[in-house]
N, C-alpha and C. Protein backbone atom coordinates (compact mmCIF):
# COMPACT_ATOMS: atom_id res chain seq x y z
N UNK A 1 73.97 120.71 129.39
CA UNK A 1 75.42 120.75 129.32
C UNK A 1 75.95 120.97 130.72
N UNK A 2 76.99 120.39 131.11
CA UNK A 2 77.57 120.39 132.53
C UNK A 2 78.48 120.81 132.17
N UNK A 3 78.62 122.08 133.39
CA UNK A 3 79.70 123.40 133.53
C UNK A 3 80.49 122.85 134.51
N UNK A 4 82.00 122.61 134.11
CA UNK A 4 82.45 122.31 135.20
C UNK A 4 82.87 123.62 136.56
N UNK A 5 83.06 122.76 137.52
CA UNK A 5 82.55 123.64 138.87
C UNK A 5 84.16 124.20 139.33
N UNK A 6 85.07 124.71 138.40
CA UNK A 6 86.59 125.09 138.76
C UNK A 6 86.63 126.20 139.44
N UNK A 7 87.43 126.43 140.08
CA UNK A 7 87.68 127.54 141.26
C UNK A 7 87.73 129.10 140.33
N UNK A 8 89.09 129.03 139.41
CA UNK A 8 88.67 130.31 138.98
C UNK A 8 88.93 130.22 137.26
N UNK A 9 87.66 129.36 136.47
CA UNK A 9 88.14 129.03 135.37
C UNK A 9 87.18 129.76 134.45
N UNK A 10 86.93 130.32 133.25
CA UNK A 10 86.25 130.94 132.38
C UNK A 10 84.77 131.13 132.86
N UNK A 11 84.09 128.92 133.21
CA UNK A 11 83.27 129.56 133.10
C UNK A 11 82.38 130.10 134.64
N UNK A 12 83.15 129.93 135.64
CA UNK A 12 83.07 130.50 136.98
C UNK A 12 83.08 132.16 136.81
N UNK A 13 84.22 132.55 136.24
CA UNK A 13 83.97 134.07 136.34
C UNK A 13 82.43 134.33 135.24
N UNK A 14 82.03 133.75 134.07
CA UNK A 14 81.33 134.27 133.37
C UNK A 14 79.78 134.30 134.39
N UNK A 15 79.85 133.35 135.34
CA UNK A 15 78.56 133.23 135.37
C UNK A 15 78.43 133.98 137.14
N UNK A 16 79.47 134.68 137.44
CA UNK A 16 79.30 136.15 138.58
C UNK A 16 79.13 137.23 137.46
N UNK A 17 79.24 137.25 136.08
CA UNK A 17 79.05 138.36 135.71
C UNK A 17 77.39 138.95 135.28
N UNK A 18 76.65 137.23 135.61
CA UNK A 18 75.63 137.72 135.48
C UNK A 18 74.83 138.53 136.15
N UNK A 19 74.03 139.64 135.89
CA UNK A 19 73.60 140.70 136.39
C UNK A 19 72.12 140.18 136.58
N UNK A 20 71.38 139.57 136.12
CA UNK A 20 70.33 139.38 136.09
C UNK A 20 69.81 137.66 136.33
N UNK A 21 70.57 137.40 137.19
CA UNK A 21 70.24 135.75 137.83
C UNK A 21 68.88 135.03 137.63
N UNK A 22 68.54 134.05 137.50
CA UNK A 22 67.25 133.43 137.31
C UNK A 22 67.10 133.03 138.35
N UNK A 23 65.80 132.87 139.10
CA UNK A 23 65.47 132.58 140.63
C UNK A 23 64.68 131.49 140.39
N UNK A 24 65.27 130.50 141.17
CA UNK A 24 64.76 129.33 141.32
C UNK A 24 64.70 129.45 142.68
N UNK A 25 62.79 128.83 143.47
CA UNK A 25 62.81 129.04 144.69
C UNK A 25 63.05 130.36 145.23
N UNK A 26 63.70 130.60 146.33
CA UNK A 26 64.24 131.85 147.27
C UNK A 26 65.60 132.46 146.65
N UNK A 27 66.72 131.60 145.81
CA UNK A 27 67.79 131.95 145.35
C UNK A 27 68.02 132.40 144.13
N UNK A 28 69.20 133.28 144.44
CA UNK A 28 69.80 133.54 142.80
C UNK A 28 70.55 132.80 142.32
N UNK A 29 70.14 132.24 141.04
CA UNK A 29 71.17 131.67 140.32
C UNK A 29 71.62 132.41 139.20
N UNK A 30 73.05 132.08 139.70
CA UNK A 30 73.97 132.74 137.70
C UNK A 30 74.07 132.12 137.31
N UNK A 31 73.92 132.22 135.65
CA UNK A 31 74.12 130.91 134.83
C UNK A 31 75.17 131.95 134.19
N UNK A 32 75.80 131.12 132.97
CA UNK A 32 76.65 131.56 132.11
C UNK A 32 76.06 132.12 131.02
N UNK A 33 74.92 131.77 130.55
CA UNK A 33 74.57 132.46 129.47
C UNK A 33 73.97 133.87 129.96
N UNK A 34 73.51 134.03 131.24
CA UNK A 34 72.85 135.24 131.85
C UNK A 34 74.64 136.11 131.84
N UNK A 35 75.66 135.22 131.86
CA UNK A 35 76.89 136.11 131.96
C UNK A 35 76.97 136.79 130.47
N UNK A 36 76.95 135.86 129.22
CA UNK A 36 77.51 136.16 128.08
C UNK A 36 76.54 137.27 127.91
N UNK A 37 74.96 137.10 127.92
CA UNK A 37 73.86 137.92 128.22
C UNK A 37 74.68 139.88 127.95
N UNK A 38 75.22 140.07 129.89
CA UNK A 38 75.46 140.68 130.16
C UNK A 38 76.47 141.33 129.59
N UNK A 39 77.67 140.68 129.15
CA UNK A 39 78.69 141.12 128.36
C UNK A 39 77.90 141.46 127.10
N UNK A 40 77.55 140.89 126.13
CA UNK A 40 76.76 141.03 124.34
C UNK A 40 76.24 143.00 124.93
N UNK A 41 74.71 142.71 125.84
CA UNK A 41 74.51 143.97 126.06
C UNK A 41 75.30 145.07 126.72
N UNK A 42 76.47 144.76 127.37
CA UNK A 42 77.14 146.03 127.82
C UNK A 42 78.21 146.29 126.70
N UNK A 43 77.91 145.73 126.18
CA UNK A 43 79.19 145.75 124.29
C UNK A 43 78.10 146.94 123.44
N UNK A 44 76.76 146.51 123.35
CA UNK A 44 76.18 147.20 122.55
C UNK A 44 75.51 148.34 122.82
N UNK A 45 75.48 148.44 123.99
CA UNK A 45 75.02 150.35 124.66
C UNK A 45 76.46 150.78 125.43
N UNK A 46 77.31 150.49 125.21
CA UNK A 46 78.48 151.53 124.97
C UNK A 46 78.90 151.69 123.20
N UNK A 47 78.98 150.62 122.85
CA UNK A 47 79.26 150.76 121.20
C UNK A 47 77.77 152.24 120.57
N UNK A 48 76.16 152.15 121.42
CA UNK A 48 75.62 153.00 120.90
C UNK A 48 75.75 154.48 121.53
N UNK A 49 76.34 154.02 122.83
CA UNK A 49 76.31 155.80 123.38
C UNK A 49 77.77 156.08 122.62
N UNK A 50 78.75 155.72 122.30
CA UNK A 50 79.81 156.15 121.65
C UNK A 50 79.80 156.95 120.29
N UNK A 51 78.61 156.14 119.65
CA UNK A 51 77.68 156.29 118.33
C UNK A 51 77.22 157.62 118.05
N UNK A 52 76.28 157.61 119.33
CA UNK A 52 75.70 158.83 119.85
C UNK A 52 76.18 159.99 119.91
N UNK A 53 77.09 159.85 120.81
CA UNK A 53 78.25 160.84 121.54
C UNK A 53 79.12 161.38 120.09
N UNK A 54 79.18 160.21 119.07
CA UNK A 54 80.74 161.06 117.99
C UNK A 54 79.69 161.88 117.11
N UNK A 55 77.98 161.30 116.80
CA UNK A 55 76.86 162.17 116.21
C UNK A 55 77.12 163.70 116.82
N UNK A 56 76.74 163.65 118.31
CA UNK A 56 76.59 164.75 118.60
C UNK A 56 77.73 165.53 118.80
N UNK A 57 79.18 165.62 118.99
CA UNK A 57 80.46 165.93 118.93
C UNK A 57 80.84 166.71 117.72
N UNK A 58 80.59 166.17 116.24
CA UNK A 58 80.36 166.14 115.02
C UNK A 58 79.66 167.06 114.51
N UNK A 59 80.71 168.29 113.85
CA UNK A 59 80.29 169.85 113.39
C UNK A 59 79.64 169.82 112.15
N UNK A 60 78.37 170.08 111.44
CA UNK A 60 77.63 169.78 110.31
C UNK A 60 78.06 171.21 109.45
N UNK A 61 78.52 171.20 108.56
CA UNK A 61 78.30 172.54 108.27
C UNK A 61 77.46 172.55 106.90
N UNK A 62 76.28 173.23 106.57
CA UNK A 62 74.97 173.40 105.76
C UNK A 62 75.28 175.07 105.01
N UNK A 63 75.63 174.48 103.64
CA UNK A 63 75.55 175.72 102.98
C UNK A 63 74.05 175.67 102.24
N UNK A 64 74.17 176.53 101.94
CA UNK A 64 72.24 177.56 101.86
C UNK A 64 72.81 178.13 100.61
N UNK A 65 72.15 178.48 99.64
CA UNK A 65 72.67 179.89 98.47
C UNK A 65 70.98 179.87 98.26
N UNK A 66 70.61 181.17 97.91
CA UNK A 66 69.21 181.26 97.50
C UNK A 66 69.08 182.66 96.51
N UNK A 67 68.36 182.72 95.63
CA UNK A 67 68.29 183.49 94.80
C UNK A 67 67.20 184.66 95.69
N UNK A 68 68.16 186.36 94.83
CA UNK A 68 67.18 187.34 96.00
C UNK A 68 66.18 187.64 94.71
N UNK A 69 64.75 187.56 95.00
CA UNK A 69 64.28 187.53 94.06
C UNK A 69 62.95 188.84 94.18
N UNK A 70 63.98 189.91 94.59
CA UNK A 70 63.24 191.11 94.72
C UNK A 70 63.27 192.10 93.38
N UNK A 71 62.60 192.70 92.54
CA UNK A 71 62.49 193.23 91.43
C UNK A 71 62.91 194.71 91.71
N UNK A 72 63.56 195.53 90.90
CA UNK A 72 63.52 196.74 90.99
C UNK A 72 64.53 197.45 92.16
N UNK A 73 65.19 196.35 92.50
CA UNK A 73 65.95 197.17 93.67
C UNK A 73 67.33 196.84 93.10
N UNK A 74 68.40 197.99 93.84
CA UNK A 74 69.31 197.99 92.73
C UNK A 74 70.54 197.91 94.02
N UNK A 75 71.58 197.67 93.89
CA UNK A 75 72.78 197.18 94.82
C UNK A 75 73.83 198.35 94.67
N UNK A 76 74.04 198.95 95.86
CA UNK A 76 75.29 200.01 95.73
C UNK A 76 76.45 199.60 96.10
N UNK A 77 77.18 200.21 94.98
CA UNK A 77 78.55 199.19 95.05
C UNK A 77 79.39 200.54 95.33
N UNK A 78 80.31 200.31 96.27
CA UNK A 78 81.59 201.35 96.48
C UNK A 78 82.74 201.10 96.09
C-alpha cells in the first residue's frame, strides 16, 4: 500500500510516532503501523496502570463474625 508522502497529513504524523522503527541497512525507518503499534500499546498500559491504581486506591472492608467457642466461661455484664 502506498502512503502518500504529505507534509503534515495523518499519515506523516502517525509514522514519527513510531517508537520502535524497523532498520533497514544503517537507518531507521517509521512505518505507520509501528505508529498505530505505539498508540494501541500506550492506550493499554495506561488503561492497566489506571486499573491498578483505582484496585489499590479502593477501601475493602471484610467483616469476620466467629463463634467464641469457649465452654464454661461466663460474661460480666454491668
Amino acid at each position: 500500500m502506498a502512503v502518500p508522502q504529505g507534509g503534515g497529513g495523518l499519515f506523516s504524523k502517525l509514522k514519527s510516532l513510531d517508537a520502535y522503527p524497523k532498520i533497514n541497512e544503517d537507518f531507521f525507518t517509521k512505518t505507520m503501523s509501528g505508529g498505530i503499534i505505539t498508540i494501541v500499546a500506550s492506550v493499554v498500559m495506561v488503561v492497566l496502570f489506571l486499573s491498578e491504581l483505582r484496585l489499590y486506591m479502593t477501601k475493602q472492608s471484610v467483616h469476620e463474625l466467629s463463634v467464641d467457642i469457649g465452654r464454661g466461661e461466663k460474661i460480666s455484664i454491668h
